[in-house]
C-alpha atoms as a PDB file:
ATOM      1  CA  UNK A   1      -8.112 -19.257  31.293  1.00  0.00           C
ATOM      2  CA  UNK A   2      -4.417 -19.949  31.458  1.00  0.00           C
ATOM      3  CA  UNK A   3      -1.748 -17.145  31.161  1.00  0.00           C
ATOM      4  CA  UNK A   4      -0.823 -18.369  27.651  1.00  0.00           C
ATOM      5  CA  UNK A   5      -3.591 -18.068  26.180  1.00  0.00           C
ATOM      6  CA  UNK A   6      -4.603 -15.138  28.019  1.00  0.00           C
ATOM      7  CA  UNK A   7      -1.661 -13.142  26.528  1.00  0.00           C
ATOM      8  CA  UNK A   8      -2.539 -14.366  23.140  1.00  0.00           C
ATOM      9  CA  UNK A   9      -5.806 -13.007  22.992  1.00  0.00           C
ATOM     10  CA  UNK A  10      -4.497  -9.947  24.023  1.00  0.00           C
ATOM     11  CA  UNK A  11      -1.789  -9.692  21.508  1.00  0.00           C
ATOM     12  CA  UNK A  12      -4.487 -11.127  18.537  1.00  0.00           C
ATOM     13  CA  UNK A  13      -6.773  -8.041  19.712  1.00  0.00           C
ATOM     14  CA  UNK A  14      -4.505  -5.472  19.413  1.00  0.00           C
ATOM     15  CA  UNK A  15      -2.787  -7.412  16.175  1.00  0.00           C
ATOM     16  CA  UNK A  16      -6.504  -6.951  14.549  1.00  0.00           C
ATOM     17  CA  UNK A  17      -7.285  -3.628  15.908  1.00  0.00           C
ATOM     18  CA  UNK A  18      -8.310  -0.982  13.478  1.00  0.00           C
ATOM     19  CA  UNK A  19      -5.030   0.795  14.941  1.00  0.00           C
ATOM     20  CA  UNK A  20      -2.788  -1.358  13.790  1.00  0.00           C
ATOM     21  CA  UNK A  21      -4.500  -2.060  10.254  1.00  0.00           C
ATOM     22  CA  UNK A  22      -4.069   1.587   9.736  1.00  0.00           C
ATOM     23  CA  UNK A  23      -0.273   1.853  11.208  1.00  0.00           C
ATOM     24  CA  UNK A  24       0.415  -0.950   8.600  1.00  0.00           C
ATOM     25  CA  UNK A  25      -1.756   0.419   5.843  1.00  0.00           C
ATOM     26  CA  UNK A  26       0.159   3.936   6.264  1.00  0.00           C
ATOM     27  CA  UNK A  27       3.484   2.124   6.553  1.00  0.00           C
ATOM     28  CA  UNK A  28       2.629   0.527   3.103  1.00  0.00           C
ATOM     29  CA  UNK A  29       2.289   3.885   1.587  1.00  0.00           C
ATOM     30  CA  UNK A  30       4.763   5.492   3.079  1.00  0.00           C
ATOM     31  CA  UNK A  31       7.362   3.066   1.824  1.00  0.00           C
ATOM     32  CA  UNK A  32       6.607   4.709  -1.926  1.00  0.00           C
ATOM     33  CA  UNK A  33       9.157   7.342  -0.909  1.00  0.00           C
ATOM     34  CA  UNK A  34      12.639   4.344  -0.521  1.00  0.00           C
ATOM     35  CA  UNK A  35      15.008   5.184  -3.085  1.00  0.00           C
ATOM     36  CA  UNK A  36      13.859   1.953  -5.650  1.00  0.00           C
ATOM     37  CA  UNK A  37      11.137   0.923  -7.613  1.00  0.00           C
ATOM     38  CA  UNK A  38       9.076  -1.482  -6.757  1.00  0.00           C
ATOM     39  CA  UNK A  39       7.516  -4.148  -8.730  1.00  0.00           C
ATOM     40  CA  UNK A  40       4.439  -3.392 -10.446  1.00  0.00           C
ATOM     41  CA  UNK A  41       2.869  -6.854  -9.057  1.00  0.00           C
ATOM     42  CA  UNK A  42       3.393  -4.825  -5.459  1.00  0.00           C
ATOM     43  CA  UNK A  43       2.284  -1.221  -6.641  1.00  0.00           C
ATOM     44  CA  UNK A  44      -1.065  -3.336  -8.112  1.00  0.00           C
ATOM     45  CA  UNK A  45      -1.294  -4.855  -4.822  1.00  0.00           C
ATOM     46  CA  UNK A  46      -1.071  -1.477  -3.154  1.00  0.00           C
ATOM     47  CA  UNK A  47      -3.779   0.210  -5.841  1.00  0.00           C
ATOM     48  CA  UNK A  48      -6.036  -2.350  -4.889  1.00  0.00           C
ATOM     49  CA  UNK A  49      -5.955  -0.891  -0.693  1.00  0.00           C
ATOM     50  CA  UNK A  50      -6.152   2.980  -2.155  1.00  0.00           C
ATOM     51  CA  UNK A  51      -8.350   4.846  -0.683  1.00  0.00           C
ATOM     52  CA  UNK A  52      -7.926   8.594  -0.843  1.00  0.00           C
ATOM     53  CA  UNK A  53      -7.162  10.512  -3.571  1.00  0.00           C
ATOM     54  CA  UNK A  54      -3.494  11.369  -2.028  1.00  0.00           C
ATOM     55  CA  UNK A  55      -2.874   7.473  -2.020  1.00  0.00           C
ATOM     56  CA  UNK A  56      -3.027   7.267  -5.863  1.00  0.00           C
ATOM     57  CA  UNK A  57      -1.063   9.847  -6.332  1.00  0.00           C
ATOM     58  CA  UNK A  58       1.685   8.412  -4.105  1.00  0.00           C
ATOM     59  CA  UNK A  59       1.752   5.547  -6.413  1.00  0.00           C
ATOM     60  CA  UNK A  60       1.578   7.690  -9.855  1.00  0.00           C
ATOM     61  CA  UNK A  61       4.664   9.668  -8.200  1.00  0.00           C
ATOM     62  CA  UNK A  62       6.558   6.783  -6.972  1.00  0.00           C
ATOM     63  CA  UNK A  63       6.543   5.658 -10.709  1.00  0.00           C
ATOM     64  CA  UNK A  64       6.863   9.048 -12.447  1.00  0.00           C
ATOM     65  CA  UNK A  65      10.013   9.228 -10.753  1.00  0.00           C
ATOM     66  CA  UNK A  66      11.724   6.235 -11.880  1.00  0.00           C
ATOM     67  CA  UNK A  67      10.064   6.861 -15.644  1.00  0.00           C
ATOM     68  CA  UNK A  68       8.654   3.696 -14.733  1.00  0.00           C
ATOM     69  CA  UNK A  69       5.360   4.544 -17.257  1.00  0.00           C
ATOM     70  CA  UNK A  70       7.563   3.174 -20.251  1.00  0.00           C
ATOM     71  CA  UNK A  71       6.942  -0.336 -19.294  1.00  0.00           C
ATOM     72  CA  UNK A  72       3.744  -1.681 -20.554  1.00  0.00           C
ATOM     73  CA  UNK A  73       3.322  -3.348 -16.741  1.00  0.00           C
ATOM     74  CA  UNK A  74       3.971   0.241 -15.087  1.00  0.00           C
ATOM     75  CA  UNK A  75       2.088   1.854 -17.787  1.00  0.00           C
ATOM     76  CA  UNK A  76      -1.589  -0.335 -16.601  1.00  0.00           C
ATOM     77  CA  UNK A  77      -1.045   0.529 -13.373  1.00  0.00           C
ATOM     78  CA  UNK A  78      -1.183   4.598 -14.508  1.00  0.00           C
ATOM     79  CA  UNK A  79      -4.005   4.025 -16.685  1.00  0.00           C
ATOM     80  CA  UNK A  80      -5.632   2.300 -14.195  1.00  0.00           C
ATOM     81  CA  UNK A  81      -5.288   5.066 -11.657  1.00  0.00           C
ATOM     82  CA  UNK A  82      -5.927   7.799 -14.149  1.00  0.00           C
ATOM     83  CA  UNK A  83      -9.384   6.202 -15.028  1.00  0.00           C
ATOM     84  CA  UNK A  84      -9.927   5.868 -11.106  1.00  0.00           C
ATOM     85  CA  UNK A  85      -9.444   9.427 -10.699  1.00  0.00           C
ATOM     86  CA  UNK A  86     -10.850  10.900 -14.026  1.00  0.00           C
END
C-alpha cells in the first residue's frame, strides 16, 4: 500500500467516524444561536436530523426570535415540531 493512499484511508476513517458525525451534527445546531435567520428550506433540513427533545426546541427558539412563525414557510416548520413533540 503506497503512502497516498495510506493517508487517505486514514483521513476517510476518521472523516466517517461517529466522532466527527456528531462534532458536525452539534456544529449544525449550534449555529441556531448566529445573529440571522436562516432559511426555512435549512431549518427543514435540520428538523429532519433532530433527535432530542432540546434539538427541536433550538429550532422553535431560533425562529421565535426572529417572529419568524408569521410566514406560512416558518409557520410548517412549528407545526411540524409541535406535532413531533405533542
Amino acid at each position: 500500500m503506497s503512502m497516498n493512499n495510506m493517508l487517505r484511508s486514514m483521513f476517510q476513517s476518521l472523516a466517517d467516524s461517529k466522532w466527527n458525525k456528531d462534532r458536525l451534527r452539534r456544529n449544525q445546531f449550534d449555529e441556531l444561536n448566529e445573529p440571522f435567520l436562516f432559511s426555512s428550506s435549512h431549518l427543514n433540513s435540520i428538523f429532519e436530523e433532530c433527535e432530542t427533545k432540546e434539538e427541536y426546541e433550538s429550532i422553535l427558539d431560533h425562529m421565535y426570535k426572529f417572529d419568524a412563525c408569521e410566514v406560512d414557510s416558518y409557520k410548517a416548520i412549528e407545526n411540524k415540531i409541535i406535532d413531533k413533540l405533542w
